[in-house]
Protein backbone atom coordinates (compact mmCIF):
# COMPACT_ATOMS: atom_id res chain seq x y z
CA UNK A 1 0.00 0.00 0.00
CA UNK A 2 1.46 3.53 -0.87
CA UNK A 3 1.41 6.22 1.80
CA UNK A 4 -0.88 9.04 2.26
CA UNK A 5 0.50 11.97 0.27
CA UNK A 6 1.38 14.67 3.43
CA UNK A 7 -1.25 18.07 3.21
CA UNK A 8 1.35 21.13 1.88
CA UNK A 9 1.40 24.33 4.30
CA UNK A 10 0.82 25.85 1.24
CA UNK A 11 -2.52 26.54 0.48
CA UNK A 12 -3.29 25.11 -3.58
CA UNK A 13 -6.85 24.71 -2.70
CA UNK A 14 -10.11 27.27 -2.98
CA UNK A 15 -8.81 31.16 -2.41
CA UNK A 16 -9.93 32.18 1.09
CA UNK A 17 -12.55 34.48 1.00
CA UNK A 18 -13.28 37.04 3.34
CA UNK A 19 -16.55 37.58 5.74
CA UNK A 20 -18.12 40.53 2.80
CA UNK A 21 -17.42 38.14 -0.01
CA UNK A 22 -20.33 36.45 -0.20
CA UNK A 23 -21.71 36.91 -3.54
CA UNK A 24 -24.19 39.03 -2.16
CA UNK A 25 -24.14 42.90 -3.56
CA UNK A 26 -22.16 45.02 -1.06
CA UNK A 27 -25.19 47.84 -1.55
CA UNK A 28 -27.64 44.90 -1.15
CA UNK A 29 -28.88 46.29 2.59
CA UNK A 30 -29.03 49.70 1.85
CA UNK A 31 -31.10 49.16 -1.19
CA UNK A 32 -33.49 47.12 0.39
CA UNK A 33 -33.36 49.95 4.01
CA UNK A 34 -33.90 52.64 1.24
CA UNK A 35 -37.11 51.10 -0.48
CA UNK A 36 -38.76 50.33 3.10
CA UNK A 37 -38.07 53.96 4.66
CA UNK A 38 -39.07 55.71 1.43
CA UNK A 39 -41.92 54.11 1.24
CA UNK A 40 -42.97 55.05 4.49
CA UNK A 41 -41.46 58.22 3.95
CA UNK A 42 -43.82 59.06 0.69
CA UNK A 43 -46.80 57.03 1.77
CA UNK A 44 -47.36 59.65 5.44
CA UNK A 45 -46.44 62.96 4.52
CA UNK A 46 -47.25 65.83 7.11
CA UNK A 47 -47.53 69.30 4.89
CA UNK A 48 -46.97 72.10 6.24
CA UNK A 49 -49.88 75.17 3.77
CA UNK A 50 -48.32 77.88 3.66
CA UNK A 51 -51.21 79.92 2.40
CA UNK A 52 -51.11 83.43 1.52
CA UNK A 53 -53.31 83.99 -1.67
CA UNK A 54 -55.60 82.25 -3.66
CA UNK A 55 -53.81 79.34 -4.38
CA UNK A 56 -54.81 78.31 -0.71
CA UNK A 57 -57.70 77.77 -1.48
CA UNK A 58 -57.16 75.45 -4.48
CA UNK A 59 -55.26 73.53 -1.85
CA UNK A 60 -58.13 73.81 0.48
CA UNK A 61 -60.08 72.42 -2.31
CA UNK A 62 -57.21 69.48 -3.03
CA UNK A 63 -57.67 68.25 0.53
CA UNK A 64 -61.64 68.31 0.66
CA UNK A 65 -63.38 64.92 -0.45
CA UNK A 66 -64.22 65.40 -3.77
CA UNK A 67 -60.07 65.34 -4.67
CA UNK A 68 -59.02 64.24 -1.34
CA UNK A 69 -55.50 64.02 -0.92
CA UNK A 70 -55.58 61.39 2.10
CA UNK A 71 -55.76 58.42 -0.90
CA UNK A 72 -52.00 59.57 -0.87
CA UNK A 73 -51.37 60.01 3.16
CA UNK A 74 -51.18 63.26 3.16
CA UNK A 75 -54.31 64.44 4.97
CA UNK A 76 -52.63 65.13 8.07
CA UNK A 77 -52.35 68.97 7.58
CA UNK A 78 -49.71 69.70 10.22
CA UNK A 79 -49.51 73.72 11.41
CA UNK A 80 -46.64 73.22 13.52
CA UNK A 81 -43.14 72.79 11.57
CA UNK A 82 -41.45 70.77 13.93
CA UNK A 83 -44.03 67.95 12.58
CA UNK A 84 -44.23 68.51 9.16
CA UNK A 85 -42.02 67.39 6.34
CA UNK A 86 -43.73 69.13 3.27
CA UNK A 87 -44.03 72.83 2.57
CA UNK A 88 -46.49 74.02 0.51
CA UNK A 89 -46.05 77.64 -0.78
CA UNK A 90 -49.45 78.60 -2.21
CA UNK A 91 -49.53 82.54 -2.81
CA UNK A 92 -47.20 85.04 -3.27
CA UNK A 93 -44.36 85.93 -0.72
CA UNK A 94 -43.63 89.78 -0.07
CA UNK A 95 -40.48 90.91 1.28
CA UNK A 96 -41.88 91.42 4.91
CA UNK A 97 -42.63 87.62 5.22
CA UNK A 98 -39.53 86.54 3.66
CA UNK A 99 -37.40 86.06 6.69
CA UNK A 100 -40.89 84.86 8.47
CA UNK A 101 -40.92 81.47 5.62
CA UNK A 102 -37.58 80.92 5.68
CA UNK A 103 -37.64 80.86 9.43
CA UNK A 104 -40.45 78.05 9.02
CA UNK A 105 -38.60 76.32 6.64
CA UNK A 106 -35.84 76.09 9.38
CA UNK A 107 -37.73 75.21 12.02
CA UNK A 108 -38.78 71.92 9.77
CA UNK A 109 -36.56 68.62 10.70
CA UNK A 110 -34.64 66.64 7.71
CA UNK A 111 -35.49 65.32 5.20
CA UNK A 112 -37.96 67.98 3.85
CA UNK A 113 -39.24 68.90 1.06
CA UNK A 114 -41.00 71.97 -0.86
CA UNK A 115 -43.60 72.55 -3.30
CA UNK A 116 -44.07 75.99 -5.17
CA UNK A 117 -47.89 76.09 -5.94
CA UNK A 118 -48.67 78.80 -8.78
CA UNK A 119 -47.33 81.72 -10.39
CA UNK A 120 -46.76 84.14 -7.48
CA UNK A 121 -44.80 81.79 -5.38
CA UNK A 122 -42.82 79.98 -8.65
CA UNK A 123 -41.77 83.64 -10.23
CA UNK A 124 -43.62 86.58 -8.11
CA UNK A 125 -46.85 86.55 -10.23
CA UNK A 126 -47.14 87.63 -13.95
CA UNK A 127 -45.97 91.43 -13.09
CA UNK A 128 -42.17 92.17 -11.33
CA UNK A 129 -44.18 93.84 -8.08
CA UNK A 130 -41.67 95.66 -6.64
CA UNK A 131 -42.96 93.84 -2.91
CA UNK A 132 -42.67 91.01 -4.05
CA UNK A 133 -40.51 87.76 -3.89
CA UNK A 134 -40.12 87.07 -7.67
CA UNK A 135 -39.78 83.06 -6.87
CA UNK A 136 -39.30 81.56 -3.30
CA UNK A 137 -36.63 79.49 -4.54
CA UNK A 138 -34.39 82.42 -3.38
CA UNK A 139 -35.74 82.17 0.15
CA UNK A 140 -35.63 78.79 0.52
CA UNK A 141 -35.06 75.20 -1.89
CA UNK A 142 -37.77 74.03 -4.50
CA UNK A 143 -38.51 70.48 -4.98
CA UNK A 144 -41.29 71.21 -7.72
CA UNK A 145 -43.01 73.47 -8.75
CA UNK A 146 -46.34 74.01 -10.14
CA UNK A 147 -47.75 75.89 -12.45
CA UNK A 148 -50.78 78.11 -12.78
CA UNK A 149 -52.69 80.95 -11.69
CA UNK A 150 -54.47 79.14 -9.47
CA UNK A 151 -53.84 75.94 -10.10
CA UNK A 152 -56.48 73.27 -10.40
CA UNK A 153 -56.31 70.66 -7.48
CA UNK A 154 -55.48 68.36 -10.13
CA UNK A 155 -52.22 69.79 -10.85
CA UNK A 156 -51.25 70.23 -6.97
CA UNK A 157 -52.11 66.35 -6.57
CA UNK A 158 -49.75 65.82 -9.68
CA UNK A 159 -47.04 67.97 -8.25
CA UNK A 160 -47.54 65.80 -4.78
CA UNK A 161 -47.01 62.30 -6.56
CA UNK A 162 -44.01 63.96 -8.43
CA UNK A 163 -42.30 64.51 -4.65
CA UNK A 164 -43.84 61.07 -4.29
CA UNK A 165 -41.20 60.35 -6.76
CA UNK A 166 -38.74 61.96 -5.71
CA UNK A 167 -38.69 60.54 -2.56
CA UNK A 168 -38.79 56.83 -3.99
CA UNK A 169 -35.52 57.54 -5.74
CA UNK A 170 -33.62 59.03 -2.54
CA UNK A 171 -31.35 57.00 -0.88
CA UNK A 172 -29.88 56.26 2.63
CA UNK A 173 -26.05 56.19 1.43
CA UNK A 174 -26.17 59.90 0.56
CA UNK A 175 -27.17 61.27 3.77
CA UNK A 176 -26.04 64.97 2.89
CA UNK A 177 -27.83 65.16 -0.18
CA UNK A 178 -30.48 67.45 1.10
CA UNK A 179 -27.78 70.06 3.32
CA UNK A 180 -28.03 73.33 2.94
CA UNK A 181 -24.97 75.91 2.96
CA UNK A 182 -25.26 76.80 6.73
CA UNK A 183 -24.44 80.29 6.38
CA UNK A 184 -28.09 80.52 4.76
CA UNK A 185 -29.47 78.71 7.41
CA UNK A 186 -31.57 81.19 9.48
CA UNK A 187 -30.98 84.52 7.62
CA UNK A 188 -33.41 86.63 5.45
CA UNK A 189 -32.15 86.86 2.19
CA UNK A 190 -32.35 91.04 2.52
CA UNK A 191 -30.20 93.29 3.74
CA UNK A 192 -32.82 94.90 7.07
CA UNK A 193 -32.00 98.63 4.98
CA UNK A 194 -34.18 96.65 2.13
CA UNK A 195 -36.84 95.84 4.21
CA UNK A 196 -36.93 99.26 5.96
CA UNK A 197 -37.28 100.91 2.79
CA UNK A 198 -39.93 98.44 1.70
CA UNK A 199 -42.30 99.12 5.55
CA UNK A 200 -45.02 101.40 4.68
CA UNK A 201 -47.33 102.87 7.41
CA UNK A 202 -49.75 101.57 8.42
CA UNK A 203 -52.73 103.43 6.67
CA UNK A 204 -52.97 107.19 7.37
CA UNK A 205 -50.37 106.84 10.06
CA UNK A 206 -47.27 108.49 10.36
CA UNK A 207 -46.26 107.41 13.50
CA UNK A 208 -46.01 104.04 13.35
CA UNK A 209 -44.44 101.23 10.84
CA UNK A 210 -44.52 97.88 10.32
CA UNK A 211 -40.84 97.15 11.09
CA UNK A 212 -40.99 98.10 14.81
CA UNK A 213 -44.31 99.22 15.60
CA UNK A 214 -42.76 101.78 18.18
CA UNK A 215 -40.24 104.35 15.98
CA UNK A 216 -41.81 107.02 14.59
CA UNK A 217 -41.98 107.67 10.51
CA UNK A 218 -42.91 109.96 7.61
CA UNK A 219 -44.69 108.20 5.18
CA UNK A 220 -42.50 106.97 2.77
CA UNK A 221 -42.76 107.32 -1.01
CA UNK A 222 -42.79 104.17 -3.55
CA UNK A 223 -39.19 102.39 -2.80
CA UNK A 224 -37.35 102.74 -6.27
CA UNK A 225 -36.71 99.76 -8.55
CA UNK A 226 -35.89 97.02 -6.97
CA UNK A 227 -32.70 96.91 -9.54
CA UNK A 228 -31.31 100.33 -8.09
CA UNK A 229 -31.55 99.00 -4.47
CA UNK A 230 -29.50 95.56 -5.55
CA UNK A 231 -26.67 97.51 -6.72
CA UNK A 232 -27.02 100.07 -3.54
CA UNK A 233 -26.92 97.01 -1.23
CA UNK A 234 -24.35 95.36 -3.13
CA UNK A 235 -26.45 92.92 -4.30
């Protein structure tokens, strides 16, 4: 009988293969964590109307039953931004309440997303209103926007399956997608000289503005364009 051929120390058999290298995708688990937590994500959004103009009402009308936006989870209208994760602009934005949506928008925890609903809050409206915010997207990010003046409930439902979307197609391993610059974070986007100039009494009064309320003021004439002021304020 021959002898047993003695095992090598040298390894001829299989590679060795290491405790990741298991044929499985390496993104496998974060593929499968991002379609669970968008879906709950998209499927129970809070909004958070932002209503200022006649586009509020369209929304109104969007969550009512005839168009009822709950067949999407969204019928939990939430008025405190701490618990919302939606913003929707409907209306136009003056320079006054600026700083006042931006400072909601802050207040909102990540992720969060915005929708521009109509013509005033996508571009200022169909004239360059020289109190107005010609598009919010300078105050604070756009996911979509949507167009009209008002729109139909129809198109903000469309523009709410769009962030739908959206969300479906985030994912976990990009965490600072959705950052913003922090040195916006919490600032108007006007210089307090532009919104000064912009206060107007309050009716017939002369003695009080809407800035302070306390410091006394002549009435002040129609601000200039607002291109002159950019280039005053270095803008």
């Amino acid at each position: 009988m021959s002898p047993r051929p003695i095992a090598s120390s040298v390894a001829t058999s299989a590679p060795a293969t290491s405790s990741t290298d298991t044929g499985i995708p390496r993104n496998w688990m974060t593929t499968k964590l991002d379609y669970v937590i968008n879906w709950a994500r998209r499927n129970s959004l809070w909004p958070m109307p932002f209503g200022t103009a006649c586009c509020a009402i369209e929304m109104m009308a969007a969550a009512a039953t005839k168009y009822d936006i709950a067949r999407f989870g969204m019928e939990r209208m939430s008025f405190s931004p701490r618990q919302a994760d939606l913003m929707i602009v409907a209306g136009r934005v003056t320079y006054k309440l600026a700083p006042v949506l931006r400072r909601v928008w802050d207040q909102m925890p990540q992720p969060k997303w915005c929708v521009s609903m109509g013509a005033c809050a996508s571009s200022g409206g169909m004239f360059d209103n020289y109190t107005i915010v010609q598009g919010i997207d300078s105050v604070v990010p756009v996911d979509v926007y949507v167009p009209g003046c008002p729109p139909r409930p129809e198109g903000l439902i469309y523009g709410l399956l769009m962030i739908q979307e959206k969300i479906k197609g985030e994912s976990l391993s990009s965490p600072g997608a959705r950052d913003e610059a922090p040195e916006a974070v919490g600032r108007p986007n006007l210089p307090p000289e532009t919104i000064e100039m912009l206060a107007q009494p309050f009716g017939n009064s002369a003695n009080q503005n809407r800035v302070s309320g306390l410091a006394p003021t002549s009435p002040l004439a129609r601000p200039r364009d607002r291109r002159e002021r950019r280039l005053e304020h270095g803008g």
